[in-house]
C-alpha atoms as a PDB file:
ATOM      1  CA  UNK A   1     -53.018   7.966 121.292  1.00  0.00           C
ATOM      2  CA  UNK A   2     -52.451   8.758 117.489  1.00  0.00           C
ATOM      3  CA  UNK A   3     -53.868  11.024 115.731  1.00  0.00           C
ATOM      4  CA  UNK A   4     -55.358   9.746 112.612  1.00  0.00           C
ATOM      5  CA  UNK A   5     -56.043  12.926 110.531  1.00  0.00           C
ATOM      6  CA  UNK A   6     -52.284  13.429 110.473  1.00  0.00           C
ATOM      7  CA  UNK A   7     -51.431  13.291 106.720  1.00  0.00           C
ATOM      8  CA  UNK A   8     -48.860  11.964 104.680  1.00  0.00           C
ATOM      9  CA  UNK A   9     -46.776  14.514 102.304  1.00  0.00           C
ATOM     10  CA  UNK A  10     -48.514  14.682  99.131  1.00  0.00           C
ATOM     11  CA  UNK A  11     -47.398  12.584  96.557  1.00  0.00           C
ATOM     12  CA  UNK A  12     -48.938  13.956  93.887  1.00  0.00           C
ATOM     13  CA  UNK A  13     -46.696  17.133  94.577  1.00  0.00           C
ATOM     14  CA  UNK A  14     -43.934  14.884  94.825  1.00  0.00           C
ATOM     15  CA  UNK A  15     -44.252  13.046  91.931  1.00  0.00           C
ATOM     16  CA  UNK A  16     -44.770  16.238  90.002  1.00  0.00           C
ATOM     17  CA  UNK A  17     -41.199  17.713  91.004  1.00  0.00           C
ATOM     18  CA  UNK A  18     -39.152  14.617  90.038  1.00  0.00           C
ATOM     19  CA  UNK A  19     -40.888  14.306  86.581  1.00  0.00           C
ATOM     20  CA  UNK A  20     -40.230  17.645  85.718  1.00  0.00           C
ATOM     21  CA  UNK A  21     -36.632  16.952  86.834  1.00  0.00           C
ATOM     22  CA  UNK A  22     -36.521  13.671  84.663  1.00  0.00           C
ATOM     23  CA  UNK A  23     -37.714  15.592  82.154  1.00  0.00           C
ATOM     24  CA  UNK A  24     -35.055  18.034  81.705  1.00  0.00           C
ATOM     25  CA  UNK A  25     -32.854  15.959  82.344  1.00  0.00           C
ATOM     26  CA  UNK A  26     -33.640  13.685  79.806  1.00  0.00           C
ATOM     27  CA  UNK A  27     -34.100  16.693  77.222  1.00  0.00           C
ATOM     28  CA  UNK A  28     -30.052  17.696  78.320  1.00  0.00           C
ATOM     29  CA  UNK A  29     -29.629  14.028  77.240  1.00  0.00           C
ATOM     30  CA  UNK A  30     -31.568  14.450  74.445  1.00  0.00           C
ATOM     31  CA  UNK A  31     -29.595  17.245  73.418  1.00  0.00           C
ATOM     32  CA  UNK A  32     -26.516  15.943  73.723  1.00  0.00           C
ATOM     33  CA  UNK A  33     -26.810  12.804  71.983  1.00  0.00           C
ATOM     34  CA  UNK A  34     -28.680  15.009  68.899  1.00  0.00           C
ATOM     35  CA  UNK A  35     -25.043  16.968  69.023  1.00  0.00           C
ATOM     36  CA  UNK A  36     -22.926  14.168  69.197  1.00  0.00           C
ATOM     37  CA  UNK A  37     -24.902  12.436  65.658  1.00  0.00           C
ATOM     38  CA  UNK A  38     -24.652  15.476  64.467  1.00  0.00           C
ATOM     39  CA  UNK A  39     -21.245  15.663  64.559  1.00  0.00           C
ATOM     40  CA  UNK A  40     -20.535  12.251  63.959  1.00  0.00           C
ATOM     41  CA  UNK A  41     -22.676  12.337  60.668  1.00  0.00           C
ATOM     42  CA  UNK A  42     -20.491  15.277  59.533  1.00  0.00           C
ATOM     43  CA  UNK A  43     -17.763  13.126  60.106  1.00  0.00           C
ATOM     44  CA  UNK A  44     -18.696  10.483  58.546  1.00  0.00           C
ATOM     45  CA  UNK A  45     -19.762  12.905  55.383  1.00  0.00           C
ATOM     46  CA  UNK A  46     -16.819  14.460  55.340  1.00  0.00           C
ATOM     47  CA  UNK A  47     -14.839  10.919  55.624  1.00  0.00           C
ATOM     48  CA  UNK A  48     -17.049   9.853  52.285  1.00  0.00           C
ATOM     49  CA  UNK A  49     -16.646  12.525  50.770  1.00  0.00           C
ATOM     50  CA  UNK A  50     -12.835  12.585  51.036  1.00  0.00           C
ATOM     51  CA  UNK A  51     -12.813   8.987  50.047  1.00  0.00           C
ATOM     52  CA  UNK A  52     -15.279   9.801  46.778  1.00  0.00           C
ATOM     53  CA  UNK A  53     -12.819  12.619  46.406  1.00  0.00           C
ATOM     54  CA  UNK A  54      -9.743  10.293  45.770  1.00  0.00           C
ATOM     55  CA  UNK A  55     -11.166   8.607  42.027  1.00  0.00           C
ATOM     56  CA  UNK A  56      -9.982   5.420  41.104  1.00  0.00           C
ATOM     57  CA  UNK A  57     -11.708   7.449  37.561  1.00  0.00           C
ATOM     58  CA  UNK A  58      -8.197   8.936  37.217  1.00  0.00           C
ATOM     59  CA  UNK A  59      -6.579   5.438  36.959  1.00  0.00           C
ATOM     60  CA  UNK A  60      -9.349   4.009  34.820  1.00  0.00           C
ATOM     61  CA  UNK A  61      -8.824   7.127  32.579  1.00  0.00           C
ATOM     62  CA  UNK A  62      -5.447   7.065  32.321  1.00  0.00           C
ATOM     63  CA  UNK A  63      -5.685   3.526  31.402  1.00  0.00           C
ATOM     64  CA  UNK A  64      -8.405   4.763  28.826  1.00  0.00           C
ATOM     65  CA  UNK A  65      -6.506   7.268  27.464  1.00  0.00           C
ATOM     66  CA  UNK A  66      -3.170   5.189  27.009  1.00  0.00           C
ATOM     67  CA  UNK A  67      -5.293   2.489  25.246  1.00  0.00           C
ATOM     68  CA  UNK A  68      -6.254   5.367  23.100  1.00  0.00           C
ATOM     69  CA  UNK A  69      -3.571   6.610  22.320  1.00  0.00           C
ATOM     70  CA  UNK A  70      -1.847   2.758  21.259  1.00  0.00           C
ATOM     71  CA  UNK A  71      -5.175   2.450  19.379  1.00  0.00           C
ATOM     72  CA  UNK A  72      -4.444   5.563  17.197  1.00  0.00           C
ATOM     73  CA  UNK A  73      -0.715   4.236  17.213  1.00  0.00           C
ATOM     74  CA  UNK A  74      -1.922   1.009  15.560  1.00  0.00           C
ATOM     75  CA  UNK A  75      -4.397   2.765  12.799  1.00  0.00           C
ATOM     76  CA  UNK A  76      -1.622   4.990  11.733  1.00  0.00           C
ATOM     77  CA  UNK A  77       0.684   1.726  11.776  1.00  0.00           C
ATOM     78  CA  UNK A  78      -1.715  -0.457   9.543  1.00  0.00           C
ATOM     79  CA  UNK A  79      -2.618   2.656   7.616  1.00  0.00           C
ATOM     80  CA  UNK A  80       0.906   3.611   6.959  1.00  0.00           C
ATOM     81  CA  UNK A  81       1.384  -0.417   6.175  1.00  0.00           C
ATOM     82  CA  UNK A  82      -1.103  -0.030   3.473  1.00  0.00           C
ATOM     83  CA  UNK A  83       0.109   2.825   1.554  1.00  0.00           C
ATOM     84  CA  UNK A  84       3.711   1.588   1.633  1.00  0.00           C
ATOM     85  CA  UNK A  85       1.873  -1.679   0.259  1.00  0.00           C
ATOM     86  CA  UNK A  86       0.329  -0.182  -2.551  1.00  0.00           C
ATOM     87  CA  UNK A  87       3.299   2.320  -2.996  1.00  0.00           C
ATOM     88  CA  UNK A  88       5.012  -1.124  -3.861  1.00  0.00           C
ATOM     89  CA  UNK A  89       2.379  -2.090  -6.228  1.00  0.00           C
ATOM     90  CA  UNK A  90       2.112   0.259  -8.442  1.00  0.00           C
ATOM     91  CA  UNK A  91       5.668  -0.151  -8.857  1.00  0.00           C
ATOM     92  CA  UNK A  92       5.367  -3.148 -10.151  1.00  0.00           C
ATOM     93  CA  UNK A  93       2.512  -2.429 -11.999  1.00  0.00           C
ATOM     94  CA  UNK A  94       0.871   0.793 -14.012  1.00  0.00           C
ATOM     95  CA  UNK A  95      -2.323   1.651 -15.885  1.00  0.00           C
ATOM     96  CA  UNK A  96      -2.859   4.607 -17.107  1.00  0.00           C
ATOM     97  CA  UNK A  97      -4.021   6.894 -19.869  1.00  0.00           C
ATOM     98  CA  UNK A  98      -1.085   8.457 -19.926  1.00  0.00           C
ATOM     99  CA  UNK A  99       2.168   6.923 -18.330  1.00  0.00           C
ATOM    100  CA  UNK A 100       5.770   8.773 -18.038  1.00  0.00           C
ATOM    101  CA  UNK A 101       8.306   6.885 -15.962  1.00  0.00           C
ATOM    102  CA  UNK A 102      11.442   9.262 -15.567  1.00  0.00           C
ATOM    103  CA  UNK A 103      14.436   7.834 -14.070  1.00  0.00           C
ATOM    104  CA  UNK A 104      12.597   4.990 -12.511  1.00  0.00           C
ATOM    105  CA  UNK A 105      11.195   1.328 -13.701  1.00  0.00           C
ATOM    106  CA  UNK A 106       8.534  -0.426 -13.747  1.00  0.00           C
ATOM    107  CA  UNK A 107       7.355  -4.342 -14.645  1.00  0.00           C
ATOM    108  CA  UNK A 108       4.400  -3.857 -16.051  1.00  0.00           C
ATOM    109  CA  UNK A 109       2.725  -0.808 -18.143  1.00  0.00           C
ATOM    110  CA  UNK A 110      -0.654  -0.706 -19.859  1.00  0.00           C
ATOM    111  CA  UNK A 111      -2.419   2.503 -21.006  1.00  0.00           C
ATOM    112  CA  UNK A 112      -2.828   4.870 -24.382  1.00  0.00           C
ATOM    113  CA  UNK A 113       0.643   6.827 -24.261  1.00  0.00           C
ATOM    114  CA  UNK A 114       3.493   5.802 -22.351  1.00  0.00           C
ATOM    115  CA  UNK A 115       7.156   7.509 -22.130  1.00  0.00           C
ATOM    116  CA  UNK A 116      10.042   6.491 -20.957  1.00  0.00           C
ATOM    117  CA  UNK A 117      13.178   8.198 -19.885  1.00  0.00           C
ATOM    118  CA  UNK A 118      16.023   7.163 -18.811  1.00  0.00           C
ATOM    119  CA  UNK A 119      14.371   4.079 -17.265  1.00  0.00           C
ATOM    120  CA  UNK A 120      13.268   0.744 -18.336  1.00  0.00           C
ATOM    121  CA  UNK A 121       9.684  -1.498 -18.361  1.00  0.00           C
ATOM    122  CA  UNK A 122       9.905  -5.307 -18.451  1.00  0.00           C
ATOM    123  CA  UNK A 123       6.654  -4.910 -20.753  1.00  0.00           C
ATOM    124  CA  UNK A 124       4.596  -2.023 -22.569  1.00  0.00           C
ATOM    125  CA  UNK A 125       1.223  -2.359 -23.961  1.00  0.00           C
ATOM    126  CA  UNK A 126      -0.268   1.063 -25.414  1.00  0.00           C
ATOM    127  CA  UNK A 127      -0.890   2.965 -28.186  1.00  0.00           C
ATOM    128  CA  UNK A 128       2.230   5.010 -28.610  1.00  0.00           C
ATOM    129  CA  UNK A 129       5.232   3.829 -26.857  1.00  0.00           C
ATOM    130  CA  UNK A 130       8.669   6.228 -26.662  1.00  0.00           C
ATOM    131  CA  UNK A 131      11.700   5.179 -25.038  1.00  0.00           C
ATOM    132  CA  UNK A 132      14.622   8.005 -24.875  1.00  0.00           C
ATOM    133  CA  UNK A 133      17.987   6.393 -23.208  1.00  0.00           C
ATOM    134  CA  UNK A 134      16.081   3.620 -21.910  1.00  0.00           C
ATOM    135  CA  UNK A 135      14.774   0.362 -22.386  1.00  0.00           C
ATOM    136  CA  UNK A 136      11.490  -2.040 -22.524  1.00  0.00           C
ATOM    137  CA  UNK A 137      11.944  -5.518 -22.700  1.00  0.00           C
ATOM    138  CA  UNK A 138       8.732  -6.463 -24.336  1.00  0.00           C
ATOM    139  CA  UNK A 139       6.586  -3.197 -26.647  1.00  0.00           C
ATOM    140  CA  UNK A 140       3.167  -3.884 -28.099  1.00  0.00           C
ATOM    141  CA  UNK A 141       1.398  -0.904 -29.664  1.00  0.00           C
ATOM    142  CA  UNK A 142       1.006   0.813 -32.908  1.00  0.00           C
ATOM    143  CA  UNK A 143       3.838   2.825 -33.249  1.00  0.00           C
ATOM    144  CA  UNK A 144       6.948   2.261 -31.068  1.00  0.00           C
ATOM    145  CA  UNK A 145       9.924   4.552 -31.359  1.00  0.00           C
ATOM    146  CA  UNK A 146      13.218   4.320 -29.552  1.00  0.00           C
ATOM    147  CA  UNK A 147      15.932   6.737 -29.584  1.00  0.00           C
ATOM    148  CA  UNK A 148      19.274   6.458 -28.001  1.00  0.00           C
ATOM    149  CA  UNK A 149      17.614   2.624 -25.803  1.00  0.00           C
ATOM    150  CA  UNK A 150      17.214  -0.713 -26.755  1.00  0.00           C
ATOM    151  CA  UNK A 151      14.424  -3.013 -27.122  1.00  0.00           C
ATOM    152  CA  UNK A 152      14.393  -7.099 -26.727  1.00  0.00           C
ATOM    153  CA  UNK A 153      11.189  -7.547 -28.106  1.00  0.00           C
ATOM    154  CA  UNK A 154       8.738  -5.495 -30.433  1.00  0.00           C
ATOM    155  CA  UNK A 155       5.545  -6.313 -31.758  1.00  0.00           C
ATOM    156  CA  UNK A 156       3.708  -2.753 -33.449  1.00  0.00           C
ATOM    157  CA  UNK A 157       1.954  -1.366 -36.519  1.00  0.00           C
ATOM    158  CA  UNK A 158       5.072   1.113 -36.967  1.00  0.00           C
ATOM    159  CA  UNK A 159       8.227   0.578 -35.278  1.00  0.00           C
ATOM    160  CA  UNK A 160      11.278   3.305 -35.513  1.00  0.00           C
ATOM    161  CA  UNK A 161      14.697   2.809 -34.169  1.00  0.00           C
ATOM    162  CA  UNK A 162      16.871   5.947 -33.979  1.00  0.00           C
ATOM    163  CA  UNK A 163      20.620   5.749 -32.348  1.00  0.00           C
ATOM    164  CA  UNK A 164      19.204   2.197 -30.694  1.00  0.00           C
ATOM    165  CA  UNK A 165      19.541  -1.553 -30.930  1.00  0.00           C
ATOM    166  CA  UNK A 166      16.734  -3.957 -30.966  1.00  0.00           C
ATOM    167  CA  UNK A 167      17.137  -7.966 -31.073  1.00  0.00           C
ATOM    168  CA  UNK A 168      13.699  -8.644 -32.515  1.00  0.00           C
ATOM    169  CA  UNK A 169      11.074  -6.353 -34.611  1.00  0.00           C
ATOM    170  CA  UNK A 170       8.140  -7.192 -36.007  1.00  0.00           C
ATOM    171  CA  UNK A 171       5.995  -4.465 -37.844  1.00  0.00           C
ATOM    172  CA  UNK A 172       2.491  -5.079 -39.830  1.00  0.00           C
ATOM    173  CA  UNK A 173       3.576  -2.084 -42.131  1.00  0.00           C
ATOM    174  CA  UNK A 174       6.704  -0.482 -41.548  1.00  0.00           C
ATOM    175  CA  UNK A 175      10.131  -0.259 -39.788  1.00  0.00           C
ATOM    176  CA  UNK A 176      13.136   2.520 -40.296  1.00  0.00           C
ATOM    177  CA  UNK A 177      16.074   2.272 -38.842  1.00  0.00           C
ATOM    178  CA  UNK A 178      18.521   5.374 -38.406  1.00  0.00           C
ATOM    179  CA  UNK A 179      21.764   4.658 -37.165  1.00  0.00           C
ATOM    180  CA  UNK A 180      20.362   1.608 -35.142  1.00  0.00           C
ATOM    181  CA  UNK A 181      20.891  -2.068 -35.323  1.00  0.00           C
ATOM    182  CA  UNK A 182      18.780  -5.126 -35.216  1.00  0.00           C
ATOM    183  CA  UNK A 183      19.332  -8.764 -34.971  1.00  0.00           C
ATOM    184  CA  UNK A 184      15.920  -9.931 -36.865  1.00  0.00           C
ATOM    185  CA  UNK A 185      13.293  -7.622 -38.088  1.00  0.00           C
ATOM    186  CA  UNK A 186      10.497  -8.775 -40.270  1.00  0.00           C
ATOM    187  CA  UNK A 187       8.086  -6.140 -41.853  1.00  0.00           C
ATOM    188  CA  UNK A 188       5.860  -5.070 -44.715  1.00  0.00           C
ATOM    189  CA  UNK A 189       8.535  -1.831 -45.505  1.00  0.00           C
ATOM    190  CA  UNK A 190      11.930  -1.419 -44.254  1.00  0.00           C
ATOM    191  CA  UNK A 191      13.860   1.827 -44.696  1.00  0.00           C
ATOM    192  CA  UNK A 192      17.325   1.450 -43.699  1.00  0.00           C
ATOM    193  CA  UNK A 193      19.541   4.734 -43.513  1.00  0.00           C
ATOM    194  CA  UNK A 194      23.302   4.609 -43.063  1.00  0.00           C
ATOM    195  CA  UNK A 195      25.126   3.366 -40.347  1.00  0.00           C
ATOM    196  CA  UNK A 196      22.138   0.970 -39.830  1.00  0.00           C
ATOM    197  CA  UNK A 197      22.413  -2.907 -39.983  1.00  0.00           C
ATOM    198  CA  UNK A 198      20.286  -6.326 -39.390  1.00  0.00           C
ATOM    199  CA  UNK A 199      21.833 -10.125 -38.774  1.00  0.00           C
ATOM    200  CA  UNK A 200      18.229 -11.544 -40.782  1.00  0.00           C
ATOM    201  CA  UNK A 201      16.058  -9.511 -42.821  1.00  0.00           C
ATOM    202  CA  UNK A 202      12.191 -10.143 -43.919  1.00  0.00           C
ATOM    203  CA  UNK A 203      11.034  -7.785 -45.830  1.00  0.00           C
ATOM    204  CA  UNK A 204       8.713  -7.283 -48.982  1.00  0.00           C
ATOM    205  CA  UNK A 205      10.214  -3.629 -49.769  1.00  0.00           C
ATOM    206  CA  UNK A 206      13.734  -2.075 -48.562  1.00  0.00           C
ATOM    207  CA  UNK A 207      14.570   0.951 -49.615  1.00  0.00           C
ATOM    208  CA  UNK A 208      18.473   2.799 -48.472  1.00  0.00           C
ATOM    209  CA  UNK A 209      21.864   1.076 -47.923  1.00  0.00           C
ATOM    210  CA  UNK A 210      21.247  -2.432 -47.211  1.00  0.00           C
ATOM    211  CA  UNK A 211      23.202  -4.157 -44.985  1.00  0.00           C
ATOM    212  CA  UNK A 212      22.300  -7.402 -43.567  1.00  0.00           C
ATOM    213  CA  UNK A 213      23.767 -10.531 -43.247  1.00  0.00           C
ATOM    214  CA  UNK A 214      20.726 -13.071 -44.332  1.00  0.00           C
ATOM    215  CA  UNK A 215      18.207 -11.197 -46.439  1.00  0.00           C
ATOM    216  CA  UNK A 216      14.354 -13.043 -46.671  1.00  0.00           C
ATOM    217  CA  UNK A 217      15.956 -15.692 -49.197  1.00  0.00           C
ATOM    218  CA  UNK A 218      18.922 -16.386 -47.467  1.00  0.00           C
ATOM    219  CA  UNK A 219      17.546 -16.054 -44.681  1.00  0.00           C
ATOM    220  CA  UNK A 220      14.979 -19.173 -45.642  1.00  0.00           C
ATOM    221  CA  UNK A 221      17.994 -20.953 -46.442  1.00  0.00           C
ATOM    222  CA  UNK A 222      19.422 -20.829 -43.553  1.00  0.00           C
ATOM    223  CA  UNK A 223      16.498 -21.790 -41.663  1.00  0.00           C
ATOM    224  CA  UNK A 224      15.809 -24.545 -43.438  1.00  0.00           C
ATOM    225  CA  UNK A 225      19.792 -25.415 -42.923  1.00  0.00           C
ATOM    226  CA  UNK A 226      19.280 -24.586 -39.354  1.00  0.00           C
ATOM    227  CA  UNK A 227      16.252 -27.477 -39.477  1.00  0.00           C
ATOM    228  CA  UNK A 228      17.666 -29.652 -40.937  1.00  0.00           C
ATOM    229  CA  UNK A 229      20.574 -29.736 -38.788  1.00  0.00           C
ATOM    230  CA  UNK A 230      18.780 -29.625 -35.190  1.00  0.00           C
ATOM    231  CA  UNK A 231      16.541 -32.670 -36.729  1.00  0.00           C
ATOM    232  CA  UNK A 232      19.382 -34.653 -37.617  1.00  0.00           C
ATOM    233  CA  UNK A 233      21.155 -34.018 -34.250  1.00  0.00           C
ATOM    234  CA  UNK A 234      17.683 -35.203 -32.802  1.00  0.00           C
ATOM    235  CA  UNK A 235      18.295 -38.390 -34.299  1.00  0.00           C
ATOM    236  CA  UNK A 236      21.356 -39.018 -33.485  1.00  0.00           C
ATOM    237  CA  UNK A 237      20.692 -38.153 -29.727  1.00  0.00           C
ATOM    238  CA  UNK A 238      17.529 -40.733 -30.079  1.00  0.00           C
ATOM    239  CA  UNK A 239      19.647 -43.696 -31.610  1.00  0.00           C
ATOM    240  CA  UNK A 240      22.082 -43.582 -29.195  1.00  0.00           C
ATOM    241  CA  UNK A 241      19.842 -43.697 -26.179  1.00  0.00           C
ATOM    242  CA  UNK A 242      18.530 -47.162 -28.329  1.00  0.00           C
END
């Protein structure tokens, strides 16, 4: 016969013991796992931060600075261009108050006084223009004095040739000549010291030695000779084309 007050272990003790055992358990797991991120987040933090460590910035810099660097190449380039350019230019051409060309040249030259030494100007417009063993091809001014040069052309108030040679003056008022030549000069005075000399001579007053080939009336002459002959030599040119 069985006896039925016999009683079965208690669960509730039993269940009691195995959660506290899942419990800790599952707080060693716990643990561990929190370790194990933890160390794998400092992994990965280091890894990123290695990685951010190693800039691609340098490249992009270097690639900055070098396009820098051929930038400032270029302005210095196109700058240095420049001033050679209009180094060249004002070569060719001057303006100036006051203009003294020594041992150089120049085409052009406009201002109030301009000197030249030992140098040379296709054409001079001033004032007062001095050439001293040199030479202008073309003078305009009010006075224009040459000593020891030569002129081609001359168109002044006052023109003065000293030790030079000139093949055309033309003076409003007066032109002296000391120990110069001249192949036409036409003027309102003419003062001709020694040793001086012109092929054709127009002049209303000439005062010292003379010496010219074609004075004003001669010289008229032989212009009109001169016309005559080049018209007649037209002629003939046109009647034998007929």
């Amino acid at each position: 016969m069985t006896d039925t007050n016999v009683r079965a272990p208690d669960e509730g003790s039993i269940d009691d013991a195995s959660l506290a055992a899942a419990e800790s358990e599952a707080a060693q797991e716990a643990e561990a796992e929190a370790k194990t991120s933890a160390r794998g987040a400092g992994t990965a933090r280091s890894r990123t931060g290695s990685k951010a460590a190693k800039p691609r910035t340098g490249r992009a810099s270097s690639r900055t600075a070098k396009k820098s660097t051929a930038d400032k190449s270029a302005d210095t380039g196109s700058t240095a261009g420049a001033s050679t350019a209009s180094a060249e230019r004002d070569e060719r051409s001057v303006v100036g108050d006051r203009v003294e060309i020594s041992q150089g040249g120049a085409r052009t030259v406009f201002g109030t006084d301009v000197s030249v030494r030992q140098g040379g100007i296709a054409r001079a417009e001033a004032t007062d223009v001095r050439v001293q063993q040199g030479g202008i091809a073309f003078a305009r001014g009010d006075r224009v004095s040459v000593r020891q040069g030569a002129l081609g052309a001359a168109l002044a108030t006052d023109v003065e040739l000293r030790q030079g040679y000139a093949r055309f003056v033309a003076a409003r008022e007066s032109v002296r000549l000391e120990q110069s030549g001249a192949i036409t000069v036409l003027a309102n005075r003419v003062e001709m010291n020694p040793q001086s000399g012109t092929v054709f001579l127009f002049a209303r007053e000439v005062t010292g030695t003379v010496r010219t080939l074609f004075d004003w009336r001669s010289g008229l002459a032989f212009g009109i000779g001169i016309g005559v002959v080049s018209a007649v030599a037209r002629l003939a040119g046109a009647s034998r084309r007929r």
